[in-house]
C-alpha atoms as a PDB file:
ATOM      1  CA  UNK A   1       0.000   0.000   0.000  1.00  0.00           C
ATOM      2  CA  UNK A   2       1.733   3.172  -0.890  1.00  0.00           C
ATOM      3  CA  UNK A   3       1.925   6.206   1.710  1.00  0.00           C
ATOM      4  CA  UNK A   4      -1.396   8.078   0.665  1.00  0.00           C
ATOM      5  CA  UNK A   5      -3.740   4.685   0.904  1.00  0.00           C
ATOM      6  CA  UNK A   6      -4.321   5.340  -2.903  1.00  0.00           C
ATOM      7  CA  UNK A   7      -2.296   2.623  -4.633  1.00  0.00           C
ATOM      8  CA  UNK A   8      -2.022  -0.987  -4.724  1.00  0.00           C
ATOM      9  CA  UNK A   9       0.531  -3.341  -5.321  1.00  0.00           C
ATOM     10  CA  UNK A  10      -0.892  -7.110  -5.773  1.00  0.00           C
ATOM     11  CA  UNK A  11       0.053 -10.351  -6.430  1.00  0.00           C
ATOM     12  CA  UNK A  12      -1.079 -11.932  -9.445  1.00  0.00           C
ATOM     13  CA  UNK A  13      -2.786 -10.896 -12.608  1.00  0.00           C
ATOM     14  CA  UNK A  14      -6.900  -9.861 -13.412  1.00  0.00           C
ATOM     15  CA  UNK A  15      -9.051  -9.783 -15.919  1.00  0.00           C
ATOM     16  CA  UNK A  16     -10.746  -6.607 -16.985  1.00  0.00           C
ATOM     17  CA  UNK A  17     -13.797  -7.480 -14.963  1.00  0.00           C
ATOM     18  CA  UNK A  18     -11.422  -7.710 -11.251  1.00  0.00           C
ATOM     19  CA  UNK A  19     -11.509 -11.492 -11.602  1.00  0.00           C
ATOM     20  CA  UNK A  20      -7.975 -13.470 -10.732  1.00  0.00           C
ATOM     21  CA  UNK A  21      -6.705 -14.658 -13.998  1.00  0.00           C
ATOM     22  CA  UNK A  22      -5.344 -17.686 -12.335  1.00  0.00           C
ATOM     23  CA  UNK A  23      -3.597 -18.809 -15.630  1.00  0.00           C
ATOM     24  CA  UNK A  24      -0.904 -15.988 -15.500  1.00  0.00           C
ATOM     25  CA  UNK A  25       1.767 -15.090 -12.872  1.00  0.00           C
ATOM     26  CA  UNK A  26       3.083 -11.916 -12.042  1.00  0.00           C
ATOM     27  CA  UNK A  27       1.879  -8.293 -10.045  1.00  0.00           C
ATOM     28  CA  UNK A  28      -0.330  -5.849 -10.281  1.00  0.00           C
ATOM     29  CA  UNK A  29      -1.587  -2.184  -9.639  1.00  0.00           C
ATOM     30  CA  UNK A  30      -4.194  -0.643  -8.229  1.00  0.00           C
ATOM     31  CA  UNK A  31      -5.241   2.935  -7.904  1.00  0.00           C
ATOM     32  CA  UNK A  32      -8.075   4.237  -5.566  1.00  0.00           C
ATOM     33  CA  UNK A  33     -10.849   6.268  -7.219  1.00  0.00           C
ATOM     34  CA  UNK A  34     -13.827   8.437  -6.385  1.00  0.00           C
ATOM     35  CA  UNK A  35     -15.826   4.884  -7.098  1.00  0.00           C
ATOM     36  CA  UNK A  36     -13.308   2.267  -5.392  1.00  0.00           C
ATOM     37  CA  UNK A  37     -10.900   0.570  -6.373  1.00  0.00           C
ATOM     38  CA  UNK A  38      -9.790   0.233 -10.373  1.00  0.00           C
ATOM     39  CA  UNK A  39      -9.301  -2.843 -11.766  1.00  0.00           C
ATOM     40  CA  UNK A  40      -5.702  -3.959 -11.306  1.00  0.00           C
ATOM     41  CA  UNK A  41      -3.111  -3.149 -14.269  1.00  0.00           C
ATOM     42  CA  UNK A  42      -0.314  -5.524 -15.251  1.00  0.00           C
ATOM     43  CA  UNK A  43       3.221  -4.402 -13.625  1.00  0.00           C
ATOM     44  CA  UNK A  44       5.601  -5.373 -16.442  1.00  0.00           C
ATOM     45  CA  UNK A  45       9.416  -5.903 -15.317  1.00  0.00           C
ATOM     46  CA  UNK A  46      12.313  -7.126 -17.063  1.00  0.00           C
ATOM     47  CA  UNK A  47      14.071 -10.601 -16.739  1.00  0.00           C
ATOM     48  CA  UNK A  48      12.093 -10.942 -13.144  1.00  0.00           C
ATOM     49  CA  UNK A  49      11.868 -14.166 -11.549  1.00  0.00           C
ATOM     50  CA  UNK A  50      12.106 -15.501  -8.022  1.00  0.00           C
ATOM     51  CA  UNK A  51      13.552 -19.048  -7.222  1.00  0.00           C
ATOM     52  CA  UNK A  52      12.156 -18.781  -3.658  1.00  0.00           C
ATOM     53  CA  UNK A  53       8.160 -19.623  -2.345  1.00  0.00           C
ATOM     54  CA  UNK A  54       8.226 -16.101  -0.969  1.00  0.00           C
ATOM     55  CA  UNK A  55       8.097 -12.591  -1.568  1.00  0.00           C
ATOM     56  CA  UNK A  56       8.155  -9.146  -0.189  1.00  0.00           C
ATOM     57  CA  UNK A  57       7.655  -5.681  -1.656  1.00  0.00           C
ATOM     58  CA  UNK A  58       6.841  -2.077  -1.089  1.00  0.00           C
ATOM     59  CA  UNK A  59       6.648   1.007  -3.161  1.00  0.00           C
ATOM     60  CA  UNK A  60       8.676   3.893  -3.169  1.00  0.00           C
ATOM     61  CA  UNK A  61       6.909   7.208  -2.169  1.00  0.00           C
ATOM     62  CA  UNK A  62       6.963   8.441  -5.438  1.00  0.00           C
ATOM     63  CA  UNK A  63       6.132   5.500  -7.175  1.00  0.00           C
ATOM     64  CA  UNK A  64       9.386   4.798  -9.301  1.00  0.00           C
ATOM     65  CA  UNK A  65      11.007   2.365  -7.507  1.00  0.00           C
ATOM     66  CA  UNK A  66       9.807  -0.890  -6.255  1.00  0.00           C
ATOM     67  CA  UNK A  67      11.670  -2.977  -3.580  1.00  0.00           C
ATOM     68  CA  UNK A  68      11.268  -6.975  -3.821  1.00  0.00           C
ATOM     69  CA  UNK A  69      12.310  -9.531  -1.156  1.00  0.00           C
ATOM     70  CA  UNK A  70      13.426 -12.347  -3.609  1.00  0.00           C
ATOM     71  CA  UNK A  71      16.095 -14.683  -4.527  1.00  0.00           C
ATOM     72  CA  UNK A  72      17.988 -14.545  -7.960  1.00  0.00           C
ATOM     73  CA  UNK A  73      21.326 -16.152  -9.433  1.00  0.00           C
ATOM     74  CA  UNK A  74      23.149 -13.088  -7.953  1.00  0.00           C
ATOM     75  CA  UNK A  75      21.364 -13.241  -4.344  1.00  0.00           C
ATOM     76  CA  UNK A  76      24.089 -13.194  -1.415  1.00  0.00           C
ATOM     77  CA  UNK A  77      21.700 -16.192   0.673  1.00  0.00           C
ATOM     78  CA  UNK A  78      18.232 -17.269   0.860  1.00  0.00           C
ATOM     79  CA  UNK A  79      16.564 -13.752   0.231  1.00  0.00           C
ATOM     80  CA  UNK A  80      17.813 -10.470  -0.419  1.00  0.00           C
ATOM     81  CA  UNK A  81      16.305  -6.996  -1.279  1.00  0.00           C
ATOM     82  CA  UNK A  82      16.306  -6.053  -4.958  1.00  0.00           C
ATOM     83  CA  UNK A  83      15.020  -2.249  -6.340  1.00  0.00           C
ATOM     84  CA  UNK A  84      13.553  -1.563  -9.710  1.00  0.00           C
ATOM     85  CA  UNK A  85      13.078   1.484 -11.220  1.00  0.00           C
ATOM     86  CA  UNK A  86       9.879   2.775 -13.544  1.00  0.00           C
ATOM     87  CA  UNK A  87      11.375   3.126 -16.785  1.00  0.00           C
ATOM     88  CA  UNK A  88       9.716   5.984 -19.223  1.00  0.00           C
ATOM     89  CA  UNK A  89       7.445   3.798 -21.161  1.00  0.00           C
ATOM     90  CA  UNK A  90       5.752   2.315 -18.168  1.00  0.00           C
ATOM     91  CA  UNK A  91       7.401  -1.182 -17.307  1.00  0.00           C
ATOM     92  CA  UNK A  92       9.945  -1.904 -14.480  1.00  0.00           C
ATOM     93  CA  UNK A  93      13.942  -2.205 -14.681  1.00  0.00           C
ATOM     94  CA  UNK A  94      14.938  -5.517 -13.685  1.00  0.00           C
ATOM     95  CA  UNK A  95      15.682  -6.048 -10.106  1.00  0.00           C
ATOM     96  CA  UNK A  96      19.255  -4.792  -9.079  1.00  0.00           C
ATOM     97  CA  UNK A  97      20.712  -6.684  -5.886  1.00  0.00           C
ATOM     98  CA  UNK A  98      20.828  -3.560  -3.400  1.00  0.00           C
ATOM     99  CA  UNK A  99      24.462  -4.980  -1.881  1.00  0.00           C
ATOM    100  CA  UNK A 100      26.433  -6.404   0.731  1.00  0.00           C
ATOM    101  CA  UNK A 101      25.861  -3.732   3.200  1.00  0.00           C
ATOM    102  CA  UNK A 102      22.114  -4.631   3.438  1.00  0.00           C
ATOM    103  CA  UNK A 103      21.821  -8.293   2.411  1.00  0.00           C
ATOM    104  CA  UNK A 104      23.917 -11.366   3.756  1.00  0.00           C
ATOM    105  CA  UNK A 105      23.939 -14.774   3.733  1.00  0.00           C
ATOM    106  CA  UNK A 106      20.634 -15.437   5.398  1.00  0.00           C
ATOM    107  CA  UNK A 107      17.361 -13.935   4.417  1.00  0.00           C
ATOM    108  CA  UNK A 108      16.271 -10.544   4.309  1.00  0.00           C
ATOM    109  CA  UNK A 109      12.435  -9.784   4.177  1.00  0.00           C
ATOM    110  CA  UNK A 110       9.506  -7.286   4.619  1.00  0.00           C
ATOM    111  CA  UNK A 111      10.877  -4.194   3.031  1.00  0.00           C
ATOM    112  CA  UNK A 112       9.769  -0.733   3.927  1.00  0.00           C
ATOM    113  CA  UNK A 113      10.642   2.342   2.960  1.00  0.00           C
ATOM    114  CA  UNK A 114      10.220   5.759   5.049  1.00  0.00           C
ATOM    115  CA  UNK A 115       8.310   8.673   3.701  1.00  0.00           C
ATOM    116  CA  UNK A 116      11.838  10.068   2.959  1.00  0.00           C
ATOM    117  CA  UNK A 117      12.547   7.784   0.295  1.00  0.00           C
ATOM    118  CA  UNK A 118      16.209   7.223   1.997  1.00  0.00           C
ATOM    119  CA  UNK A 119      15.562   5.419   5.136  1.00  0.00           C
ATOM    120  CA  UNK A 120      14.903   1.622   4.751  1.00  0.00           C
ATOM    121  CA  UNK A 121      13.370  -0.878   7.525  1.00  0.00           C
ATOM    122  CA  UNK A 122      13.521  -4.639   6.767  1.00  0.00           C
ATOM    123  CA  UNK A 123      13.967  -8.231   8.946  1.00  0.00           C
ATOM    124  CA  UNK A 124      17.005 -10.119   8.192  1.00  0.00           C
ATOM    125  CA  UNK A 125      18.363 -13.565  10.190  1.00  0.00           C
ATOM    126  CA  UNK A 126      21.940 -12.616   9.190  1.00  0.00           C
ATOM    127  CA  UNK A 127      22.995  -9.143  10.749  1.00  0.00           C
ATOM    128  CA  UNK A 128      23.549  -9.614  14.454  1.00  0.00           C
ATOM    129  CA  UNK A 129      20.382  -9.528  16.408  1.00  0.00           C
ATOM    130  CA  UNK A 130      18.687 -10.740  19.334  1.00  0.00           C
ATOM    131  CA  UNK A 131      16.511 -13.383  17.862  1.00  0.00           C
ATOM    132  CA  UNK A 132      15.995 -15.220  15.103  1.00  0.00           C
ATOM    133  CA  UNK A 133      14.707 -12.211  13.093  1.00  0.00           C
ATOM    134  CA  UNK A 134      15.013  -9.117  13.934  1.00  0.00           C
ATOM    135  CA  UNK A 135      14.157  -5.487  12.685  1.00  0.00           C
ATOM    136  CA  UNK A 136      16.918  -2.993  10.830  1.00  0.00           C
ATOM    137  CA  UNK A 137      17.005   0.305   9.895  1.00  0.00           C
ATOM    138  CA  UNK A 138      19.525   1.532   7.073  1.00  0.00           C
ATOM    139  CA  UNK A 139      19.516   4.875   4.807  1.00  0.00           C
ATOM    140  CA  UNK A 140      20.884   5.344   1.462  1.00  0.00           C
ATOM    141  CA  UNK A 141      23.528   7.149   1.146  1.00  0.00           C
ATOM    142  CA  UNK A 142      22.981   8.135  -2.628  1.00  0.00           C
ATOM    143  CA  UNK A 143      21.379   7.342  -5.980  1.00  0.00           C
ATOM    144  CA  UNK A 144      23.045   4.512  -6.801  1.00  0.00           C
ATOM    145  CA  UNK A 145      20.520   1.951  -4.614  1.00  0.00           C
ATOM    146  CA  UNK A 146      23.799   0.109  -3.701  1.00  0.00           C
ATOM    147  CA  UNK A 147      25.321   2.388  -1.111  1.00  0.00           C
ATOM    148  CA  UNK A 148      23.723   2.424   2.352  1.00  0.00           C
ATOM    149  CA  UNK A 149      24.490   2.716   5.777  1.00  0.00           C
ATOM    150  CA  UNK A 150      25.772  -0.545   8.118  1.00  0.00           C
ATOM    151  CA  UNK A 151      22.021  -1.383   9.054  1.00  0.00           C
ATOM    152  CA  UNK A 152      21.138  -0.194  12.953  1.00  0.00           C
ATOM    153  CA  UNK A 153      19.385  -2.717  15.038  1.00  0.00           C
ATOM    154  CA  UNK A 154      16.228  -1.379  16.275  1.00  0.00           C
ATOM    155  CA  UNK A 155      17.065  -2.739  19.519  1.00  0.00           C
ATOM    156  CA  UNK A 156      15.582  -4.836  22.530  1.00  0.00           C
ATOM    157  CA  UNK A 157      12.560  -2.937  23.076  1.00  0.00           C
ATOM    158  CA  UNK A 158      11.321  -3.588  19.465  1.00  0.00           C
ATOM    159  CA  UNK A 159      13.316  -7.298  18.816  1.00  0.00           C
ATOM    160  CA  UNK A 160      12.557  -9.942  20.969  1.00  0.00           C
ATOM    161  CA  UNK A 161      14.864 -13.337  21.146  1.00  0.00           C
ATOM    162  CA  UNK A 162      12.025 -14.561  18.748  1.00  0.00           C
ATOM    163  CA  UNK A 163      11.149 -13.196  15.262  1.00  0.00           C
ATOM    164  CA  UNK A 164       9.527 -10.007  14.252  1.00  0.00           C
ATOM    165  CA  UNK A 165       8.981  -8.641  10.882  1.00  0.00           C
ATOM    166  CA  UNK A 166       7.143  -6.219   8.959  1.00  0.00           C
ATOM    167  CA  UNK A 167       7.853  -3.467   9.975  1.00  0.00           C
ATOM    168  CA  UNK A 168       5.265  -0.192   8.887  1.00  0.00           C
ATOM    169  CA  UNK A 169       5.551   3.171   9.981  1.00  0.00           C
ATOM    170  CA  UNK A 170       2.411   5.482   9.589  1.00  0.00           C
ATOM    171  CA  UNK A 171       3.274   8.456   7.137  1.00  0.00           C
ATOM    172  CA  UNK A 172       2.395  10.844  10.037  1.00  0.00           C
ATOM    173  CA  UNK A 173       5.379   9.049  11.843  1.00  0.00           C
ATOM    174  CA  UNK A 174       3.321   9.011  14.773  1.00  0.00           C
ATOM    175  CA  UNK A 175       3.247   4.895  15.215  1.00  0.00           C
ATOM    176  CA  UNK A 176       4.429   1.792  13.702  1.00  0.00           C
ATOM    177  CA  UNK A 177       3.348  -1.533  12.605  1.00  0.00           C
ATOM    178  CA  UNK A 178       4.991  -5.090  12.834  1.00  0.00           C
ATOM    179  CA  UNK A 179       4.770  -8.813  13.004  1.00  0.00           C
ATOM    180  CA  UNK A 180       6.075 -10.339  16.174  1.00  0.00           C
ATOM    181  CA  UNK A 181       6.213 -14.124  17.557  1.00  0.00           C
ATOM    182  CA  UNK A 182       4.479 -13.678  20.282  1.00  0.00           C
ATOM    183  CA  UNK A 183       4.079 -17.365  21.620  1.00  0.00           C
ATOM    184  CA  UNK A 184       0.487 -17.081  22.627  1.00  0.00           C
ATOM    185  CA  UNK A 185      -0.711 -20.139  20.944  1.00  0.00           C
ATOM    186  CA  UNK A 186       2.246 -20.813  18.856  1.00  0.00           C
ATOM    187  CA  UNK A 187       1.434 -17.948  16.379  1.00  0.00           C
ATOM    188  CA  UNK A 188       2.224 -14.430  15.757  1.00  0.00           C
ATOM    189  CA  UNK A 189       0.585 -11.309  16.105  1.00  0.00           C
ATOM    190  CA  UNK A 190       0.486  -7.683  14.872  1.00  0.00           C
ATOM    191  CA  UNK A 191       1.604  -4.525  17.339  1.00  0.00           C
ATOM    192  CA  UNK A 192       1.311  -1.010  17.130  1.00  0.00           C
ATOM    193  CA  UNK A 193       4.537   0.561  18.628  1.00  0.00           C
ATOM    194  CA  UNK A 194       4.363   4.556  19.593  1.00  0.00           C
END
């Protein structure tokens, strides 16, 4: 969901009456209008493809850049975060690794980025943490997409020595979202942070 609640990125591809077309693969958009919601567009990208089960994603706040959680030829581990960029006639770059600084050899997931465009939140199991996921905070330090900062642990009042994930922040600033293991029942649950 992008910033202003207005846009919509989806898994999978629809028909131009909203229906699933469950015989193609890919993502779509979906812009808010006075009405509802518009029927989902195709998002066309070049060379993507993900060898893993899962994904993540989230949209820039200007809507030109997309960030996946996937894993490709060139991924570092299981997961790592890729960017694309809009290009002019409409369809997406193909994903560009986003380096060593933020991804490692285990798997980095939930991708968010800030309001400012520059500061990035995302779980990873391979930076040093206090459980088996944990929540990071990094900001890029130009255009390039490759060059951030050595990713801050959010620390022990937001990670737990079990997994959280997710990680949302309102674009007031005023609270944030996340997925932590909460052990009640085995399961996870979703927290609003101040």
């Amino acid at each position: 969901v992008s910033p202003d609640n207005n846009t919509l990125i989806i898994d999978g591809i629809y028909n131009a009456d909203g229906s699933n077309n469950n015989k193609k693969t890919g993502f779509s958009i979906a812009h808010r209008t006075r009405n509802g919601w518009a029927t989902p567009k195709p998002l066309v990208f070049k060379n993507y493809y993900n060898s893993n089960d899962y994904f993540g994603s989230c949209m820039s706040p200007d809507r030109q850049k997309i960030i996946f959680a996937i894993e490709r030829k060139d991924t570092y581990g299981d997961m790592d975060l890729y960017v694309c960029f809009l290009q002019p006639d409409g369809t997406w770059s193909e994903p560009k690794n986003m380096g060593s600084r933020i991804n490692t050899f285990a798997p980095e997931r939930a991708p968010f980025l800030a309001a400012d465009g520059r500061t990035l939140y995302f779980s990873s199991r391979g930076h040093p943490g206090y459980g088996s996921s944990d929540i990071f905070m990094s900001r890029r330090l130009d255009d390039s997409w490759t060059r951030w900062s050595t990713p801050k642990n959010l620390g022990p009042s937001v990670n737990s020595s079990k997994s959280e994930t997710g990680f949302k922040v309102t674009a007031q600033g005023d609270y944030a979202y996340m997925v932590s293991y909460t052990g009640k029942k085995n399961r996870s649950d979703i927290l609003r942070i101040k």
